[in-house]
Protein backbone atom coordinates (compact mmCIF):
# COMPACT_ATOMS: atom_id res chain seq x y z
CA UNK A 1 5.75 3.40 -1.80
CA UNK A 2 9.49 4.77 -1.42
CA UNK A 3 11.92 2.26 -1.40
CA UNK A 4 14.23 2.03 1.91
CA UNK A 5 17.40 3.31 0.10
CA UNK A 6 14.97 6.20 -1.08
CA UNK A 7 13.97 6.83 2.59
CA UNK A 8 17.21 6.96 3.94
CA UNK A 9 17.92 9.87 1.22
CA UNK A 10 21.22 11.94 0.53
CA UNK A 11 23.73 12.32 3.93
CA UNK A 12 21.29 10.00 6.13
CA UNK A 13 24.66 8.27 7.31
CA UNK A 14 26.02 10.83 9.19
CA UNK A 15 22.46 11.96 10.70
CA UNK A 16 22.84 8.91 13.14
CA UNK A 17 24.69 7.71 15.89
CA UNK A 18 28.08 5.99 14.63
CA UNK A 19 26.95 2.94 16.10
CA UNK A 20 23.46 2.64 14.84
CA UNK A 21 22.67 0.32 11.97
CA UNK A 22 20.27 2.01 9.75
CA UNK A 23 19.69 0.08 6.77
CA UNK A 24 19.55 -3.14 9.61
CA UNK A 25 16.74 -1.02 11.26
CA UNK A 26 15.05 0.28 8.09
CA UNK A 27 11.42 -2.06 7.54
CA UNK A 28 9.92 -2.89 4.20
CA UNK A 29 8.29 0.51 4.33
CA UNK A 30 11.51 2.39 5.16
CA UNK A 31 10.35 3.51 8.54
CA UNK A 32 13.59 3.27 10.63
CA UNK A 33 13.17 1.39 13.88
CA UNK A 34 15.07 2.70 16.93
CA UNK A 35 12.90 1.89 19.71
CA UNK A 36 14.24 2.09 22.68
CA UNK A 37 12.20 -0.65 25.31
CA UNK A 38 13.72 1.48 28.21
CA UNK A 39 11.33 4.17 27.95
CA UNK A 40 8.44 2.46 26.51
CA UNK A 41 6.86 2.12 29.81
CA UNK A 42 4.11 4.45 31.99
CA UNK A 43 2.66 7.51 30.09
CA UNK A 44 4.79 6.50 27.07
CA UNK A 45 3.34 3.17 26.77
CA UNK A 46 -0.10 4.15 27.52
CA UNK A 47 -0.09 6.99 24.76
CA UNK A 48 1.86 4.98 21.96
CA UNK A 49 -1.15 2.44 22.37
CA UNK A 50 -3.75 4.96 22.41
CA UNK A 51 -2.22 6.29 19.10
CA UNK A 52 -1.79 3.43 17.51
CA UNK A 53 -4.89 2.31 17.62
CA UNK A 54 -6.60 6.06 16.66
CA UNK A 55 -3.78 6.42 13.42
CA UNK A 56 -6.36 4.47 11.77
CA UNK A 57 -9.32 7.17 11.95
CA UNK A 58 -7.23 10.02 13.39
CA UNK A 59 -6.83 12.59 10.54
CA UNK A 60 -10.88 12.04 9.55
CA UNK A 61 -11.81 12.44 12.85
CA UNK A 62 -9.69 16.09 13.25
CA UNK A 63 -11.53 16.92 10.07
CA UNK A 64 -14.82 16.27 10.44
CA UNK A 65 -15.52 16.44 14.40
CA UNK A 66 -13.05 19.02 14.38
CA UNK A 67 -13.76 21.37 11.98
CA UNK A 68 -17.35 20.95 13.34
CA UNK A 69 -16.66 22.00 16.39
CA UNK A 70 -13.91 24.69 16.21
CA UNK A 71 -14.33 25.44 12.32
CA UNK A 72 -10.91 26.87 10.83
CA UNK A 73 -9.16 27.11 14.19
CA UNK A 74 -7.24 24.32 14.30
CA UNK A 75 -5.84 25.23 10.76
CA UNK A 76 -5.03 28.36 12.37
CA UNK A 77 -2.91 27.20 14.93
CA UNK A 78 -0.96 24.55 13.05
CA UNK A 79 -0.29 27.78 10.48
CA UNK A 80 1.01 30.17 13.62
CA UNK A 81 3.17 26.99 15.07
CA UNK A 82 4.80 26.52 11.39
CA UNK A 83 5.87 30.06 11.17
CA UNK A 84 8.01 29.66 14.11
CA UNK A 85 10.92 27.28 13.16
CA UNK A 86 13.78 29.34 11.26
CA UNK A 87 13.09 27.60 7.38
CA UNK A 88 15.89 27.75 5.30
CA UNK A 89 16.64 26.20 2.45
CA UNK A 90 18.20 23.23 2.37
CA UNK A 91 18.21 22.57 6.17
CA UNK A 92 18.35 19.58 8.17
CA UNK A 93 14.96 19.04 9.90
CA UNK A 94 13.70 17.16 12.84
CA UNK A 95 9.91 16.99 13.84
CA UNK A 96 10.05 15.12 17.20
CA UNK A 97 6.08 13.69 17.82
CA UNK A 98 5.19 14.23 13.63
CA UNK A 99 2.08 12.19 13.93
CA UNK A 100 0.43 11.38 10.38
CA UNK A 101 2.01 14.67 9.38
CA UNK A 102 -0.90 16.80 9.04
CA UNK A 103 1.31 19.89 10.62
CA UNK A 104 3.40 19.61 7.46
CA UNK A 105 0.62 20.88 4.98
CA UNK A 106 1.08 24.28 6.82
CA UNK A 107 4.51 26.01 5.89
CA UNK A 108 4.67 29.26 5.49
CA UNK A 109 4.13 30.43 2.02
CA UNK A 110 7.51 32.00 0.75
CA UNK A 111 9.26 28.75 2.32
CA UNK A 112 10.46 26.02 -0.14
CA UNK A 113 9.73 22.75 1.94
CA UNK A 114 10.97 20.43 -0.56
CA UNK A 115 14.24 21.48 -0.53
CA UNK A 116 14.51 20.09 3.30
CA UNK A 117 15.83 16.93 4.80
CA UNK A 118 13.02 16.26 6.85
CA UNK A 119 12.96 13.72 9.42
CA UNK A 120 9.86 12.89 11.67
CA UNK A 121 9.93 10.46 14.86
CA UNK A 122 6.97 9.65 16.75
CA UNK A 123 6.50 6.54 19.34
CA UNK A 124 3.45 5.25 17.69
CA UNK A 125 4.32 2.76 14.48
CA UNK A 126 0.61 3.10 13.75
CA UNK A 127 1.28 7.07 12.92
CA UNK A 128 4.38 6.65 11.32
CA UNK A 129 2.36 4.55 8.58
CA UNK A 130 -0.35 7.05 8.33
CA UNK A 131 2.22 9.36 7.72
CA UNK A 132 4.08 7.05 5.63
CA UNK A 133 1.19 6.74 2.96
CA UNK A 134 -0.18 10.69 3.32
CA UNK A 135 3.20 11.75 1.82
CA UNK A 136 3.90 8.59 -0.39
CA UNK A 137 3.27 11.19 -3.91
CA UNK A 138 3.89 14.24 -2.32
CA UNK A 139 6.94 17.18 -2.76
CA UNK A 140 8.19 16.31 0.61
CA UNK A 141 8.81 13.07 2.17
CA UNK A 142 10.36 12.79 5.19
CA UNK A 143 12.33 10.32 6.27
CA UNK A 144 10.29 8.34 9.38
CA UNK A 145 11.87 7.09 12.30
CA UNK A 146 10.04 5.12 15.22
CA UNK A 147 11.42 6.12 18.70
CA UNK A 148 11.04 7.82 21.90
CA UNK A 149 11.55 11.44 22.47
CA UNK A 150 13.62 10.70 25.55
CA UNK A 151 16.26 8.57 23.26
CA UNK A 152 16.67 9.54 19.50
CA UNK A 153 19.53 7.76 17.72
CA UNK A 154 21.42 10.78 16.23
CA UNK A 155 24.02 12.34 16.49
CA UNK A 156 24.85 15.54 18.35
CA UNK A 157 24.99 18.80 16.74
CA UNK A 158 23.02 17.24 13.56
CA UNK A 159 19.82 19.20 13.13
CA UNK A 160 19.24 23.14 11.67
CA UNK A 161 15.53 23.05 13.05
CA UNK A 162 13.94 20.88 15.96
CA UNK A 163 10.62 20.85 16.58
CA UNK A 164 8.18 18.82 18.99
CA UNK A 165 4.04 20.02 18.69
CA UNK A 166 1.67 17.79 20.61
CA UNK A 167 2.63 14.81 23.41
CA UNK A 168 5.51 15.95 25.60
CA UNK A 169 2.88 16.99 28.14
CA UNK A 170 2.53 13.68 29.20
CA UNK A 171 6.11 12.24 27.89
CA UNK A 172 7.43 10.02 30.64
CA UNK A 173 10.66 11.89 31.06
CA UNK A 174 10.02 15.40 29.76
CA UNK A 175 13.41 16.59 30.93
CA UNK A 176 15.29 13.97 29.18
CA UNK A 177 13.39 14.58 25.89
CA UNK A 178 13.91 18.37 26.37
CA UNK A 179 17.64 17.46 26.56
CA UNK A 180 17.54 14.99 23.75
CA UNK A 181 16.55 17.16 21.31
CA UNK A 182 18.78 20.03 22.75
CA UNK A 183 21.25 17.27 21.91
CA UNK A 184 20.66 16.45 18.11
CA UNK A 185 19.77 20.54 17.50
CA UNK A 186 23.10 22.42 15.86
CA UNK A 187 24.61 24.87 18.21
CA UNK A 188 22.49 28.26 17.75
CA UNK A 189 19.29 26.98 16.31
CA UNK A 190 16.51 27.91 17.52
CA UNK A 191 13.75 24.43 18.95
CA UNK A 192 10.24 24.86 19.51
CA UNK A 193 7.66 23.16 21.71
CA UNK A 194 4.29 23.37 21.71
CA UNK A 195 0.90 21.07 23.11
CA UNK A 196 -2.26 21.81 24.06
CA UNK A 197 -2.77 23.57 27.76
CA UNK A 198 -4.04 21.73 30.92
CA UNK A 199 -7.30 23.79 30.60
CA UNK A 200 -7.86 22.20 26.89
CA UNK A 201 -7.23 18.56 28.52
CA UNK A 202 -9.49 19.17 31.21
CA UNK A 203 -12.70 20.74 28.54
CA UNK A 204 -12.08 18.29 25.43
CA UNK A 205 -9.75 15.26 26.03
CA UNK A 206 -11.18 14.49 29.36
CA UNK A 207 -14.72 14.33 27.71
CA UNK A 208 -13.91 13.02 24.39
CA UNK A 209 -15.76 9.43 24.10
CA UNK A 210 -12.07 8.57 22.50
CA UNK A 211 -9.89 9.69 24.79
CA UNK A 212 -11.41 10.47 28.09
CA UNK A 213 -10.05 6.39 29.20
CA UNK A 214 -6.63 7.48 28.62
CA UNK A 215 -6.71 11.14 30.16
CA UNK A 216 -9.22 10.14 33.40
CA UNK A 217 -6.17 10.87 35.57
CA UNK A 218 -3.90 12.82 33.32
CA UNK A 219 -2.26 16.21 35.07
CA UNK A 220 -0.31 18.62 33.31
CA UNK A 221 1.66 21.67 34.17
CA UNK A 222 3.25 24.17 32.05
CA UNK A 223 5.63 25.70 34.95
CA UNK A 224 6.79 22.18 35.56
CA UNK A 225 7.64 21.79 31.67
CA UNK A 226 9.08 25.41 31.74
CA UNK A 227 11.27 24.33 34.59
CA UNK A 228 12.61 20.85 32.86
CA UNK A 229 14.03 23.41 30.05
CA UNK A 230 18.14 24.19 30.90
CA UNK A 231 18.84 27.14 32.48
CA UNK A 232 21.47 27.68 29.89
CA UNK A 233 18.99 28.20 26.75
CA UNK A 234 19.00 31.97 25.01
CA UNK A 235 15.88 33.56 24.27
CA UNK A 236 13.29 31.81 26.02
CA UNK A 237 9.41 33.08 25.49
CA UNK A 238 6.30 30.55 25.93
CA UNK A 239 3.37 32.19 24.13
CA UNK A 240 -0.54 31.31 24.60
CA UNK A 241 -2.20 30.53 21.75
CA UNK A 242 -6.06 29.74 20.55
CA UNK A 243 -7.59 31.84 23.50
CA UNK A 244 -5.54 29.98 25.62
CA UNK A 245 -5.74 26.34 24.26
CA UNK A 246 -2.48 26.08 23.21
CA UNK A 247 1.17 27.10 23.79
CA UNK A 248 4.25 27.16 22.39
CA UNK A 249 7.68 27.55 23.84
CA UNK A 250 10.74 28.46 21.80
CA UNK A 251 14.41 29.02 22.49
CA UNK A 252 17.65 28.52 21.64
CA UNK A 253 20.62 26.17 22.09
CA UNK A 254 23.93 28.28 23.15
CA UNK A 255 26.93 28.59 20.72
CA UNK A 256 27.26 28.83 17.02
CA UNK A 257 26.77 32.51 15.59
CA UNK A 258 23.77 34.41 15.84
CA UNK A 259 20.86 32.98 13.19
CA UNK A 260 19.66 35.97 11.15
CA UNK A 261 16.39 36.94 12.53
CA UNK A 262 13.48 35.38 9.52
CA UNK A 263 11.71 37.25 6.95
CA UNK A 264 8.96 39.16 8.51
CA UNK A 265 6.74 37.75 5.36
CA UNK A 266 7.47 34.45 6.50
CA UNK A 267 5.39 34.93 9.90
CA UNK A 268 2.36 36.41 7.79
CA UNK A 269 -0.91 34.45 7.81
């Protein structure tokens, strides 16, 4: 298991809000703890529970009663979403939502993703860990942080890539976690955010025997997420995925100078 000091990495100091005590936050695993008990209430609450208590079985579950049911599909996906962000080497990355991580096995063949600061924050502790231990050996490890989309303890400007796939359909605040990681993201860089469409919620969460308790009531809308994004983004394009089981919107904070568009190989799957 990484040590905390090895967690926190190279530059972590400046990553963070001037008045945030890492090392004071950092737990015998070196997950960082910047919960904020302000937002952990309503769909935040009910989810981080929900997760929690399915880290344990989560990643066997996607591969066996998913790979049963959809066969390499889901692979598929997680490969298209990873092509989006704008890799670079050496760049500052934040995965808003990382779950146990399984997203990461997925980058795009010509990138080097252990060259990367990589940080991950999710609301669920019990993912974090899974996450924690899947990466313990591996090339990259990034550097875990338990909080709430809607109030992540960096600084502004401090991130080349920010990315959220799966949960801010049913984030508590989805505006304020929108503008949160608008926040942390460099001026220029390009954010991505992707989940699975109301249609998918309705035909598999809704009937799973794990999840159905905790989506009964659950509504989502993509114009209503669409509309929570700033008018004042460049390049805004929401894209279906999966015959229409997924989506993904990207765009890009204003300022800084225009990012080179990426490698057309890096987009090949």
């Amino acid at each position: 298991m990484a040590s905390s000091s090895r967690q926190a990495g190279k530059g972590t100091a400046d990553v963070f809000k001037t008045d945030f005590d890492v090392a004071a936050a950092t737990d015998k695993d070196g997950i960082v703890g910047a919960l904020n008990s302000a937002y952990v209430r309503d769909n935040n609450l009910k989810y981080m529970k929900m997760y929690d208590w399915m880290s344990y079985g989560y990643d066997v579950v996607e591969k066996i009663v998913g790979g049963f049911k959809y066969g390499k599909e889901i692979q598929k996906v997680r490969r298209q979403l990873m092509a989006e962000p704008e890799w670079k080497e050496s760049a500052r990355v934040l995965y808003v939502s990382i779950g146990t991580g399984t997203d990461l096995k997925f980058f795009p063949a010509d990138s080097r993703p252990e060259s990367l600061d990589f940080y991950g924050a999710d609301v669920s502790i019990g993912m974090l860990r899974k996450c924690k231990k899947n990466y313990a050996n591996s090339g990259i490890q990034p550097k875990l942080i338990h909080a709430c989309a809607e109030d992540l303890p960096f600084a502004d400007n401090s991130f080349d890539i920010v990315f959220h796939v799966g949960g801010i359909n049913f984030f508590t605040d989805k505006a304020k976690a929108i503008s949160e990681m608008l926040r942390v993201a460099k001026p220029g860089s390009k954010l991505m955010l992707a989940d699975e469409t109301a249609d998918y919620v309705e035909s598999e969460y809704k009937k799973s025997v794990f999840a159905k308790k905790y989506f009964a009531d659950a509504e989502f809308d993509l114009g209503e997420l669409e509309a929570a994004i700033p008018s004042t983004v460049k390049e805004r394009k929401t894209t279906m995925l999966w015959d229409g089981k997924f989506y993904c919107i990207t765009f890009r904070k204003p300022g800084g100078k225009s990012a080179a568009k990426p490698k057309a190989k890096a987009r090949r799957r």
